[in-house]
C-alpha atoms as a PDB file:
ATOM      1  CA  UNK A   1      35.524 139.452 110.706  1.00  0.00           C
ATOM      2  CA  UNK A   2      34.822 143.076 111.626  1.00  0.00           C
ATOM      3  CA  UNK A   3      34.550 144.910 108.589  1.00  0.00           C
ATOM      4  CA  UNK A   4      36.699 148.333 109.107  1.00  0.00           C
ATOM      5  CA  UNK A   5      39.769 150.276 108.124  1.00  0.00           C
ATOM      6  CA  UNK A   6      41.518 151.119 104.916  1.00  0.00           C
ATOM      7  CA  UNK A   7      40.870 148.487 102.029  1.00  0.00           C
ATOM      8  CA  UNK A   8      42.311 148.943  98.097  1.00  0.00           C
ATOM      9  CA  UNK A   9      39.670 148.628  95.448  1.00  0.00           C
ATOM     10  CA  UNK A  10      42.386 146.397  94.062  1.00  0.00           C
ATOM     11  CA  UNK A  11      43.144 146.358  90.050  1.00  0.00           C
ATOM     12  CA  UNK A  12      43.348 143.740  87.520  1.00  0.00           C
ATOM     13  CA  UNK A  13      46.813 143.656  85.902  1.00  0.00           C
ATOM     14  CA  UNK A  14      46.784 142.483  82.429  1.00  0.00           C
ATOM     15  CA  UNK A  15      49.768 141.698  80.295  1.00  0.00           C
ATOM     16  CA  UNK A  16      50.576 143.777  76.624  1.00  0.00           C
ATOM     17  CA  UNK A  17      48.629 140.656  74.900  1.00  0.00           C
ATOM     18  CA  UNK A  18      45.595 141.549  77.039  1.00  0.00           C
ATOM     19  CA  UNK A  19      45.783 138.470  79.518  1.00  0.00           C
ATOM     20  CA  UNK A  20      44.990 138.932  83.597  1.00  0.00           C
ATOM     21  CA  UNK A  21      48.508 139.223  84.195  1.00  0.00           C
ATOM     22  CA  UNK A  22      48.345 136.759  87.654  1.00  0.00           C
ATOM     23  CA  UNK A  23      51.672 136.734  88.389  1.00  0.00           C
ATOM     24  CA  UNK A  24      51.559 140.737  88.840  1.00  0.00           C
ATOM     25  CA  UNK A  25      48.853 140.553  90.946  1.00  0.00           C
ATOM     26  CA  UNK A  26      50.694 138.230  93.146  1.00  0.00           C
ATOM     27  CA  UNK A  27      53.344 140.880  93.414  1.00  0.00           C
ATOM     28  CA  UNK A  28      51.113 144.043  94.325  1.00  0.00           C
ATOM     29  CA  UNK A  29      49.349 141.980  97.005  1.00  0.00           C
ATOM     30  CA  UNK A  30      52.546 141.269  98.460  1.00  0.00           C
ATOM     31  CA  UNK A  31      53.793 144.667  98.255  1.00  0.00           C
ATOM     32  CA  UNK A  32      50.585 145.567 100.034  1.00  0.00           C
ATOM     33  CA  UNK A  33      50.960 143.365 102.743  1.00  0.00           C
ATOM     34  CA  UNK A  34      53.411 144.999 104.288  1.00  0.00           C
ATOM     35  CA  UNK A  35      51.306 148.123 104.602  1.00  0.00           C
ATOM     36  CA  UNK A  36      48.441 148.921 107.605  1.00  0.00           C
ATOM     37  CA  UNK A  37      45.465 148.004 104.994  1.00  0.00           C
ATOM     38  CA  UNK A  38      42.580 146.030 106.382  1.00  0.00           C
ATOM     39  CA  UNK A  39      42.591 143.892 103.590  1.00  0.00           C
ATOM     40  CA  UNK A  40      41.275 143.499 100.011  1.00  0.00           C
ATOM     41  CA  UNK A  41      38.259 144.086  97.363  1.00  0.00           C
ATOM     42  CA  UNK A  42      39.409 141.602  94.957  1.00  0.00           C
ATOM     43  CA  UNK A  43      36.998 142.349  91.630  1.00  0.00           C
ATOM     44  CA  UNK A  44      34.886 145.341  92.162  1.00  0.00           C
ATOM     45  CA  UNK A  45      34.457 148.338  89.671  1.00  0.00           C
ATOM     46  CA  UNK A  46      38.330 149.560  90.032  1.00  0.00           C
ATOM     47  CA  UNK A  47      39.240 145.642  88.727  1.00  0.00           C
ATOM     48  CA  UNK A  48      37.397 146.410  86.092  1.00  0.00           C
ATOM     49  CA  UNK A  49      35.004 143.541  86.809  1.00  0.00           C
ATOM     50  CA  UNK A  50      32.656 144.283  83.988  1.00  0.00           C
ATOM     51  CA  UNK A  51      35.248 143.334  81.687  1.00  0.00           C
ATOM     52  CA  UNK A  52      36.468 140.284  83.034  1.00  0.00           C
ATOM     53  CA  UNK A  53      35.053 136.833  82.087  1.00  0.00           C
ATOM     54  CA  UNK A  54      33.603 134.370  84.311  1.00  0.00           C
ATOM     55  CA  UNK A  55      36.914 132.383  84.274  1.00  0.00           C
ATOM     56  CA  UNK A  56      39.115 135.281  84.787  1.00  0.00           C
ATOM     57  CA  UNK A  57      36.724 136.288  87.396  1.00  0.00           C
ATOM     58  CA  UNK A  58      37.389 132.869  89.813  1.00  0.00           C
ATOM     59  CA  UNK A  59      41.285 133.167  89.022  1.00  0.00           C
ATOM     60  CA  UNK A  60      41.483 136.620  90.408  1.00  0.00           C
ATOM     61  CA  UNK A  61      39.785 135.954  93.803  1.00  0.00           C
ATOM     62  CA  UNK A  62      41.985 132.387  93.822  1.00  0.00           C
ATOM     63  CA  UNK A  63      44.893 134.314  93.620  1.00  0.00           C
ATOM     64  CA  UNK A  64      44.381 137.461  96.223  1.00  0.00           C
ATOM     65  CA  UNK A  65      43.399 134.690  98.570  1.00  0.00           C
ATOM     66  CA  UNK A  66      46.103 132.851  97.702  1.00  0.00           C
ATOM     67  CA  UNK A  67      48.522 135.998  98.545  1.00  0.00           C
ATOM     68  CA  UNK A  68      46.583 138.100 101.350  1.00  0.00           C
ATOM     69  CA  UNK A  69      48.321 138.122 104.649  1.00  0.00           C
ATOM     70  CA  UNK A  70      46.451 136.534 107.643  1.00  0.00           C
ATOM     71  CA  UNK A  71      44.083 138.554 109.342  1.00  0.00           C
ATOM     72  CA  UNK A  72      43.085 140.901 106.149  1.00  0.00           C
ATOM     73  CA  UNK A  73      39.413 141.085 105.098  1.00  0.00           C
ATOM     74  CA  UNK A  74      38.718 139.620 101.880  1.00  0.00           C
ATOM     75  CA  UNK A  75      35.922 141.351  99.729  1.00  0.00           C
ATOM     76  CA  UNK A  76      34.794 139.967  96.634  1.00  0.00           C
ATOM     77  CA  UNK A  77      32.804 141.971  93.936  1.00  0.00           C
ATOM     78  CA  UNK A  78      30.039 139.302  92.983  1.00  0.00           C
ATOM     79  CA  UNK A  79      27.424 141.604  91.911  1.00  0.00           C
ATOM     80  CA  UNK A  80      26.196 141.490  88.104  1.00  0.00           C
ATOM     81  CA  UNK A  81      22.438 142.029  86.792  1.00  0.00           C
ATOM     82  CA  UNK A  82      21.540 138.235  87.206  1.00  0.00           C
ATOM     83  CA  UNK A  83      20.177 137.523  90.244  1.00  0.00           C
ATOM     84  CA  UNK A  84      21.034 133.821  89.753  1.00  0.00           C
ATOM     85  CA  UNK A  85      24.876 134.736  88.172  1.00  0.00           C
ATOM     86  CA  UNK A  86      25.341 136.753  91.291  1.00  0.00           C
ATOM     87  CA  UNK A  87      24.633 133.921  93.617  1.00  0.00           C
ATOM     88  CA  UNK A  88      26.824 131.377  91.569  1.00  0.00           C
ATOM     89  CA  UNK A  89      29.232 134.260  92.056  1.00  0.00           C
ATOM     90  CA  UNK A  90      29.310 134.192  95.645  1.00  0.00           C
ATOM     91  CA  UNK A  91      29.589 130.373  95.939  1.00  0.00           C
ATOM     92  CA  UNK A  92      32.519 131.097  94.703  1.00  0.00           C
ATOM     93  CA  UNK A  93      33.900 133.169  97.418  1.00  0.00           C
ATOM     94  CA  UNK A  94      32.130 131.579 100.000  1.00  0.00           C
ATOM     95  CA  UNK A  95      34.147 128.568  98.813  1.00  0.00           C
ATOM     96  CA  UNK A  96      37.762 130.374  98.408  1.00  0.00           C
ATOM     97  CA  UNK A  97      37.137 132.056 102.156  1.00  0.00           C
ATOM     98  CA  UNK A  98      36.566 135.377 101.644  1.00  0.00           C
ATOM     99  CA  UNK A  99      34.497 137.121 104.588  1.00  0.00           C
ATOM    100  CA  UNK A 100      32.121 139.366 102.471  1.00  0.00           C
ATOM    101  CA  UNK A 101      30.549 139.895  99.049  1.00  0.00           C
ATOM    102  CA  UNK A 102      30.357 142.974  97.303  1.00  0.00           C
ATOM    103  CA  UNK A 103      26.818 143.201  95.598  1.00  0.00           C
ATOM    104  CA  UNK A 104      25.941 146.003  93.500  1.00  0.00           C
ATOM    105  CA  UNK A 105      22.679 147.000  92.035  1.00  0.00           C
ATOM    106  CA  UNK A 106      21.874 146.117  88.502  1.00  0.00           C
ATOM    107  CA  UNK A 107      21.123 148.210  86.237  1.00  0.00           C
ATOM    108  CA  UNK A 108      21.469 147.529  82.557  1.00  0.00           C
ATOM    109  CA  UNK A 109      17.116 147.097  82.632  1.00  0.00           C
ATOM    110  CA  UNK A 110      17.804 151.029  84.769  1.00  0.00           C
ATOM    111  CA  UNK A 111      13.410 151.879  83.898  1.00  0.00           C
ATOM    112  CA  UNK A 112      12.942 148.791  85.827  1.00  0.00           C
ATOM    113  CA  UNK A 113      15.280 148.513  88.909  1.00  0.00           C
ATOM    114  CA  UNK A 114      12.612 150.380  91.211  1.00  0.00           C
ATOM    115  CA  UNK A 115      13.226 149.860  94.997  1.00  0.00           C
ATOM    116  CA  UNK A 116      11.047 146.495  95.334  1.00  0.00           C
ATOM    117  CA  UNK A 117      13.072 144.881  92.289  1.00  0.00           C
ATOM    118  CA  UNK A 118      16.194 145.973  94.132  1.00  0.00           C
ATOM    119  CA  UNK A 119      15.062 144.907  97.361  1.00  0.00           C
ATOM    120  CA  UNK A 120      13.792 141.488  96.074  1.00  0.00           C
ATOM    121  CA  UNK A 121      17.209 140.897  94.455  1.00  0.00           C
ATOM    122  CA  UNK A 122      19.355 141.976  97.650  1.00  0.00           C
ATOM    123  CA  UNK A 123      16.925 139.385  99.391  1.00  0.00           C
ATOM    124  CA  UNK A 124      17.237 136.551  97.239  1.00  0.00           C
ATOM    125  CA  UNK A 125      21.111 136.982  96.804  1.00  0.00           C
ATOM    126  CA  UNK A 126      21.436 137.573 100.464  1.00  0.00           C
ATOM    127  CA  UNK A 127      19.024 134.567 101.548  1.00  0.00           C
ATOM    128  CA  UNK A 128      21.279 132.209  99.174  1.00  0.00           C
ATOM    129  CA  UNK A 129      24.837 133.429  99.917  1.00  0.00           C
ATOM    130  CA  UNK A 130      26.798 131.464 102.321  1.00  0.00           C
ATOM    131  CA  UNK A 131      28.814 134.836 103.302  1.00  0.00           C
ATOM    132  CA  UNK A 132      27.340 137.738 104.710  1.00  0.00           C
ATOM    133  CA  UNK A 133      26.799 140.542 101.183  1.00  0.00           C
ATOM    134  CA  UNK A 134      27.541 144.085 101.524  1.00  0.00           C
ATOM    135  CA  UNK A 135      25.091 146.158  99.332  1.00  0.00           C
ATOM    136  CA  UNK A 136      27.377 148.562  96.581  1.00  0.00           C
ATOM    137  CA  UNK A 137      25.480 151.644  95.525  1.00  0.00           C
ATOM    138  CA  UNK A 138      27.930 153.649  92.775  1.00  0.00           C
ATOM    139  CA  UNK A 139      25.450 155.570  90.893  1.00  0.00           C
ATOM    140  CA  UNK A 140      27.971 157.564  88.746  1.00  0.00           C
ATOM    141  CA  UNK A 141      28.319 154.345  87.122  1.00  0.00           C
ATOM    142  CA  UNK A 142      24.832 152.552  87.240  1.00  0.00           C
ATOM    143  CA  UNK A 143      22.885 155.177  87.002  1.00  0.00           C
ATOM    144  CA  UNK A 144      20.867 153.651  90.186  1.00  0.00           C
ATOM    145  CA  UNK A 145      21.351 154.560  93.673  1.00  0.00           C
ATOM    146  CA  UNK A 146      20.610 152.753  96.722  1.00  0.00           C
ATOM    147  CA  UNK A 147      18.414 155.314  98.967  1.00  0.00           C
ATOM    148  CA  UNK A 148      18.414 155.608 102.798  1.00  0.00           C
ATOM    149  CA  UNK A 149      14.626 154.313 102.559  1.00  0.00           C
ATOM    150  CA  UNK A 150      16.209 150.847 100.917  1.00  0.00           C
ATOM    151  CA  UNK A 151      18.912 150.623 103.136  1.00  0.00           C
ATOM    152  CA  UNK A 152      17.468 150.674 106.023  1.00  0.00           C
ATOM    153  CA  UNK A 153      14.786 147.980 104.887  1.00  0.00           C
ATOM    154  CA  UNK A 154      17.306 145.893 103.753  1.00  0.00           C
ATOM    155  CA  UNK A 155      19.724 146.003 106.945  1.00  0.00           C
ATOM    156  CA  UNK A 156      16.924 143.999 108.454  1.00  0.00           C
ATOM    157  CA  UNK A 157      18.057 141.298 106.449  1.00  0.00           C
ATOM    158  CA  UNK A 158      20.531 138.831 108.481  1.00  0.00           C
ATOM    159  CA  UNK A 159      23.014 138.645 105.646  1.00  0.00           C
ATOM    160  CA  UNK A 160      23.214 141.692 104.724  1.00  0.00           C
ATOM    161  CA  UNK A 161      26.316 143.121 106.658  1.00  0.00           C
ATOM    162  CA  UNK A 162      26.871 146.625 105.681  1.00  0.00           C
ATOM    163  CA  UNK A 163      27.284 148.511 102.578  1.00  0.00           C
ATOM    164  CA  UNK A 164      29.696 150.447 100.393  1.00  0.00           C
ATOM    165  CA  UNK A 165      28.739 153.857  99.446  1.00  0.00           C
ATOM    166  CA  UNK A 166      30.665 155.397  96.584  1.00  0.00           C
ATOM    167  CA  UNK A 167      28.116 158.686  95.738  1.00  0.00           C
ATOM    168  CA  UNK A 168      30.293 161.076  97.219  1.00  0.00           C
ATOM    169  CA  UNK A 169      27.125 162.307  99.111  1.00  0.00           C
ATOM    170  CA  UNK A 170      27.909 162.751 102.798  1.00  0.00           C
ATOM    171  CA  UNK A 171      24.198 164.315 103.453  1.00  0.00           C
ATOM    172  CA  UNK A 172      23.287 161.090 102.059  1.00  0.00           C
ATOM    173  CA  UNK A 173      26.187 158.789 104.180  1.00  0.00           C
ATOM    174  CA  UNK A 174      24.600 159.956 107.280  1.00  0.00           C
ATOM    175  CA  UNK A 175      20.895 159.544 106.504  1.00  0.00           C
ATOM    176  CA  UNK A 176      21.911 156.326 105.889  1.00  0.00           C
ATOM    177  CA  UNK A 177      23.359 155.979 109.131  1.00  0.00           C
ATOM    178  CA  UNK A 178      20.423 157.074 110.787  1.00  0.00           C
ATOM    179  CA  UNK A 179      18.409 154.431 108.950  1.00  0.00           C
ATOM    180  CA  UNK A 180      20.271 151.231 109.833  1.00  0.00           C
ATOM    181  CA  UNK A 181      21.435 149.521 113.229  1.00  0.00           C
ATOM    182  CA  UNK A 182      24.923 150.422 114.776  1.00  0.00           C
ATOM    183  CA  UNK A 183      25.745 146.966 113.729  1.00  0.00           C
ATOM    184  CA  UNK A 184      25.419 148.192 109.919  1.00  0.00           C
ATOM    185  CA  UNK A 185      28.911 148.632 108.662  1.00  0.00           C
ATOM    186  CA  UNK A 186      29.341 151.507 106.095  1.00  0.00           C
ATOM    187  CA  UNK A 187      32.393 151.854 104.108  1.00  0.00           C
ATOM    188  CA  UNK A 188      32.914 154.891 101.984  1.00  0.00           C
ATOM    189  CA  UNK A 189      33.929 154.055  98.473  1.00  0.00           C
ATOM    190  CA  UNK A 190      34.834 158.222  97.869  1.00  0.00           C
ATOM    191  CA  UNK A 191      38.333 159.164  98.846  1.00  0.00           C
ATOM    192  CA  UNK A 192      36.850 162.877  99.036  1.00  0.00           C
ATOM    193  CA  UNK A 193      34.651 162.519 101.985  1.00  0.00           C
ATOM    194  CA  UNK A 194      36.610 160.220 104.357  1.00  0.00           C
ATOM    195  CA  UNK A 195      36.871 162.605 107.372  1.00  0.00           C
ATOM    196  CA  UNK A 196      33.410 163.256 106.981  1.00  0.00           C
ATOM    197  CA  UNK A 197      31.899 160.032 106.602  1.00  0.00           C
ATOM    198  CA  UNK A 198      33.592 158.579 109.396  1.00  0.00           C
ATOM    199  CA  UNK A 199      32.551 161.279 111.590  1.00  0.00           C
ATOM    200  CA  UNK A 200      28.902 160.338 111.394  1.00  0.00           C
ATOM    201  CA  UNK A 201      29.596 156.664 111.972  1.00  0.00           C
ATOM    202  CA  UNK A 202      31.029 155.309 109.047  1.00  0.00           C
ATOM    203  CA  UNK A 203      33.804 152.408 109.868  1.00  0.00           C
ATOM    204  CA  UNK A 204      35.896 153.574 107.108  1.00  0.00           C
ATOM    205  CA  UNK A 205      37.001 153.008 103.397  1.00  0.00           C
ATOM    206  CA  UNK A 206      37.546 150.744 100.043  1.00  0.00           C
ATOM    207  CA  UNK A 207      38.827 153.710  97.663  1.00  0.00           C
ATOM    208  CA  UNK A 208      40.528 153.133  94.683  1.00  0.00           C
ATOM    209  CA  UNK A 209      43.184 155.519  96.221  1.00  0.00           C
ATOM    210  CA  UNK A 210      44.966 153.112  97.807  1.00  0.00           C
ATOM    211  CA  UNK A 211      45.936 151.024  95.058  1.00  0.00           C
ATOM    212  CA  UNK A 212      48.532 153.370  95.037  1.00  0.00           C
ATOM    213  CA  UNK A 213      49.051 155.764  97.655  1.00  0.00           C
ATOM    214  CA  UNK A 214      48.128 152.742 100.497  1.00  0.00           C
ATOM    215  CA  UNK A 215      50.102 154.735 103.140  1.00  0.00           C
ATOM    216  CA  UNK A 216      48.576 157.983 102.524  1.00  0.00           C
ATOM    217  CA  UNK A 217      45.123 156.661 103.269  1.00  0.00           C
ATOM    218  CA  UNK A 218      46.119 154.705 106.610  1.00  0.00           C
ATOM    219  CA  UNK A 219      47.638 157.626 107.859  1.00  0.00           C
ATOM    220  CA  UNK A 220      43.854 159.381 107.447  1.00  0.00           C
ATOM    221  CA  UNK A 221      42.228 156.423 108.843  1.00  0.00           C
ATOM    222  CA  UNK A 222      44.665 156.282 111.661  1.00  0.00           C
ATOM    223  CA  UNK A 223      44.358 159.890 112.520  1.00  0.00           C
ATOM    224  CA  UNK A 224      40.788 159.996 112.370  1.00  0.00           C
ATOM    225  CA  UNK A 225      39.974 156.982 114.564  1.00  0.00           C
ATOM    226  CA  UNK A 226      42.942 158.951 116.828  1.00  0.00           C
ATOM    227  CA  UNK A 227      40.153 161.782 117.405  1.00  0.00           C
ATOM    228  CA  UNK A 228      42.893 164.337 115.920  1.00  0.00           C
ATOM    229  CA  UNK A 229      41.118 166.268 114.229  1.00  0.00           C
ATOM    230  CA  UNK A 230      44.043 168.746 112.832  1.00  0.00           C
ATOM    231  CA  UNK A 231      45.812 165.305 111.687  1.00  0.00           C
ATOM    232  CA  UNK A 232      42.970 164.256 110.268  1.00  0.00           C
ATOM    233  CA  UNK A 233      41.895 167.183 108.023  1.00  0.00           C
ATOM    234  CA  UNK A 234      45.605 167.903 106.876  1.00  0.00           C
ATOM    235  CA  UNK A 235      45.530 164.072 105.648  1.00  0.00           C
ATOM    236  CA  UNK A 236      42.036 164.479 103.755  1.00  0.00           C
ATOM    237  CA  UNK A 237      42.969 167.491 102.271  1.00  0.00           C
ATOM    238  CA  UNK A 238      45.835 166.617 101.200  1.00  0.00           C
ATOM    239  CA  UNK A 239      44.365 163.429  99.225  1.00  0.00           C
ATOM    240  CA  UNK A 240      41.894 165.638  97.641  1.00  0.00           C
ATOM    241  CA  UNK A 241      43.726 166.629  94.407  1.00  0.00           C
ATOM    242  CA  UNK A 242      45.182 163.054  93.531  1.00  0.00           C
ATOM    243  CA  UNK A 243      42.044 161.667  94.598  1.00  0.00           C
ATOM    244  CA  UNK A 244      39.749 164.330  92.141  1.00  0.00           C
ATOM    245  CA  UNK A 245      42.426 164.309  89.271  1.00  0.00           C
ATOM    246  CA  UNK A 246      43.561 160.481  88.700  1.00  0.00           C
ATOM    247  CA  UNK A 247      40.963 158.553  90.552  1.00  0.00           C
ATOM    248  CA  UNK A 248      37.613 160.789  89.229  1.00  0.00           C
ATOM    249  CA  UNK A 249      39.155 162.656  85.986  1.00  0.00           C
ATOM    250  CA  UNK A 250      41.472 159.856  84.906  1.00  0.00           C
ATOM    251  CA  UNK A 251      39.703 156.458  86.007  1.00  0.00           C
ATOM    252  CA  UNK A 252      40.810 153.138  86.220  1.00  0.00           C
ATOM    253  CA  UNK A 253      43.701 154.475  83.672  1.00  0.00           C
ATOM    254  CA  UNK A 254      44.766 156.869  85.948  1.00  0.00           C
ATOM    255  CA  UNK A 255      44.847 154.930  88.850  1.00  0.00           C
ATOM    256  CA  UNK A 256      47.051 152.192  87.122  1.00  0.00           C
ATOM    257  CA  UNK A 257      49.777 154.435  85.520  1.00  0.00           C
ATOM    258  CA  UNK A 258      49.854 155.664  89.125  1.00  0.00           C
ATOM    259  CA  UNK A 259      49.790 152.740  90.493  1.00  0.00           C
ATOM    260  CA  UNK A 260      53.373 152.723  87.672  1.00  0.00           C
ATOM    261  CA  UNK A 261      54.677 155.565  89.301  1.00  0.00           C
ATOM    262  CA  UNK A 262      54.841 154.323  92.937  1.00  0.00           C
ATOM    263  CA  UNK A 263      56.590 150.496  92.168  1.00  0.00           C
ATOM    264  CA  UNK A 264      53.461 148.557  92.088  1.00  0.00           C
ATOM    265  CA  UNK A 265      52.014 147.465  88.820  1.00  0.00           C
ATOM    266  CA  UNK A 266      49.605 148.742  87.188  1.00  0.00           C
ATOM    267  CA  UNK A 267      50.013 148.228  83.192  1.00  0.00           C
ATOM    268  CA  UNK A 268      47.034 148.658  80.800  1.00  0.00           C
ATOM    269  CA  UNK A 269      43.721 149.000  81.031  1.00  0.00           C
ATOM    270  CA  UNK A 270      41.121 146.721  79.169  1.00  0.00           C
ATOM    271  CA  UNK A 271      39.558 147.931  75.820  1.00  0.00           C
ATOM    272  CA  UNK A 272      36.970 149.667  75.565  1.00  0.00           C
ATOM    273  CA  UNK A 273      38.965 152.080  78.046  1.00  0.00           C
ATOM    274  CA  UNK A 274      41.692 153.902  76.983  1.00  0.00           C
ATOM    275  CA  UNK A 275      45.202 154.955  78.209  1.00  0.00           C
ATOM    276  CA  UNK A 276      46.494 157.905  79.125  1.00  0.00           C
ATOM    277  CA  UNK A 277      47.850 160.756  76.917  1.00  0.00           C
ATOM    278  CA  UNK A 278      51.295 161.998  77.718  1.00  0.00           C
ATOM    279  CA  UNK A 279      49.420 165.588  78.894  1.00  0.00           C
ATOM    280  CA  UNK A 280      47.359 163.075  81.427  1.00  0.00           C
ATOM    281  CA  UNK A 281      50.681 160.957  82.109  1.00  0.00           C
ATOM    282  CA  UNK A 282      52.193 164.521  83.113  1.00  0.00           C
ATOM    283  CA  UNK A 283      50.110 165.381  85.727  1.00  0.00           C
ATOM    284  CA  UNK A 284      49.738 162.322  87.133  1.00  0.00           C
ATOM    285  CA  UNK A 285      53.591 162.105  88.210  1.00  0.00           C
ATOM    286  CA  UNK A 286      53.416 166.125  89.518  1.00  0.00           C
ATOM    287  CA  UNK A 287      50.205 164.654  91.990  1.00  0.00           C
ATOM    288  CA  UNK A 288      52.428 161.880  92.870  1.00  0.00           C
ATOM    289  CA  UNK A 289      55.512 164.000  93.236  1.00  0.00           C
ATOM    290  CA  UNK A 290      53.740 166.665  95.251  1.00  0.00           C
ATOM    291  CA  UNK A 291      52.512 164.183  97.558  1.00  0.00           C
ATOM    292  CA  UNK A 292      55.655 161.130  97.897  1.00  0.00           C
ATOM    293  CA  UNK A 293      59.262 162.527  98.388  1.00  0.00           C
ATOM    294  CA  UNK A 294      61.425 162.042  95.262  1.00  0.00           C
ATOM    295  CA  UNK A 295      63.054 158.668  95.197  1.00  0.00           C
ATOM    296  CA  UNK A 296      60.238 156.934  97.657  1.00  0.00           C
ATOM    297  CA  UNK A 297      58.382 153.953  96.132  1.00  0.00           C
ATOM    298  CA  UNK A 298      56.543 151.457  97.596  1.00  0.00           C
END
């Protein structure tokens, strides 16, 4: 499975007891099926994977295999600090049929996770995994970033199939690219830079974006492999705002009450996070409005 296009970082409904609502995630799955996205990150950062447990966890990816259309990519987001959790993890997967694993670094022990440790984990989870792993470097979250240096050492490895880069940094995105073979495949994971990133070589995106503006971000995609340029930067820019405001400002909160405002489901976010205020709620629906004629859904 060649690992390209426009994938949704996809969310984890819950219900108003706090449950993984299942049966919504059936429905948004379906919904997006009848977009142009690639396929699906089923439990990465956007599903709030940190907060699920290890039960809720194999349910989720059950269920978005259960409901993707033929042909899409299926990500999962194994990564967690245990080496040994992260492998289990990715058994799981691996068992379900999903084509990749998402693996990002740990970093709860941050003083500790220099390059070797982080090498020597991507090697052990990536000599173990019976599905080719995709490293995750999202520093605004961990705190630890994974370097062009590392990349490059690690695309070596045989099961390590590409990465997901959500820094933002595009100076960074292509010395990256320079480090790794053509056969590296490099998704962005920042809505933002897009255009960019795909310009120096990147083979597209998994944005949290397109949980709820799907269309939006396959018309950039589609434009940019096009070679239209013009198309192409009218699309990015015009992402920018919602992308800056819900996704970055607002969070996983943000993109869910979106998510509300285009027909999909979204509901409420997992404690410790928090909802939106009816200032936030606000602007959300003038970035939607400014961007989806009134009346469209999904």
């Amino acid at each position: 499975m060649e690992l390209k296009g426009m994938i949704p970082a996809l969310t984890t409904p819950f219900d108003v007891q706090g449950a993984v609502a299942l049966d919504r995630l059936r429905e948004n799955v379906a919904s997006y099926n009848r977009t142009g996205l690639s396929g699906y990150l089923a439990v990465g950062s956007t599903g709030e994977s940190v907060l699920l447990s290890r039960e809720e966890f194999d349910k989720v990816l059950a269920t978005v295999r259960e409901m993707a259309a033929p042909g899409r990519i299926l990500i999962a987001g194994a990564g967690v600090d245990s080496t040994a959790e992260t492998i289990s993890r990715i058994d799981v997967a691996a068992s379900l049929g999903y084509h990749f694993a998402l693996v990002c670094t740990p970093y709860f022990f941050k003083p500790q996770m220099s390059p070797e440790a982080l090498a020597e984990h991507f090697r052990r989870v990536a000599d173990a995994a019976r599905i080719p792993i995709l490293l995750y470097s999202i520093p605004q979250l961990t705190g630890v970033a994974i370097d062009a240096d590392l990349a490059g050492r690690l695309a070596e490895h045989r099961n390590i199939a590409g990465m997901k880069d959500s820094s933002g940094n595009v100076e960074l995105i292509g010395a990256i690219l320079a480090s790794v073979p053509e056969s590296f495949h490099l998704m962005t994971g920042a809505a933002t830079t897009v255009y960019p990133s795909m310009q120096l070589g990147a083979k597209g995106a998994i944005l949290a974006l397109a949980d709820f503006l799907p269309e939006h971000c396959v018309a950039l995609y589609d434009a940019i492999t096009a070679h239209d340029p013009r198309a192409s930067l009218e699309m990015q820019r015009r992402v920018l705002r919602a992308s800056n405001r819900i996704v970055g400002a607002m969070g996983i909160a943000g993109v869910k009450y979106a998510m509300d405002c285009r027909g999909y489901f979204g509901g409420p976010v997992r404690r410790p996070l928090l909802p939106l205020d009816e200032v936030q709620k606000r602007e959300v629906k003038s970035l939607i409005a400014a961007l989806v004629p009134a009346g469209v859904t999904t």
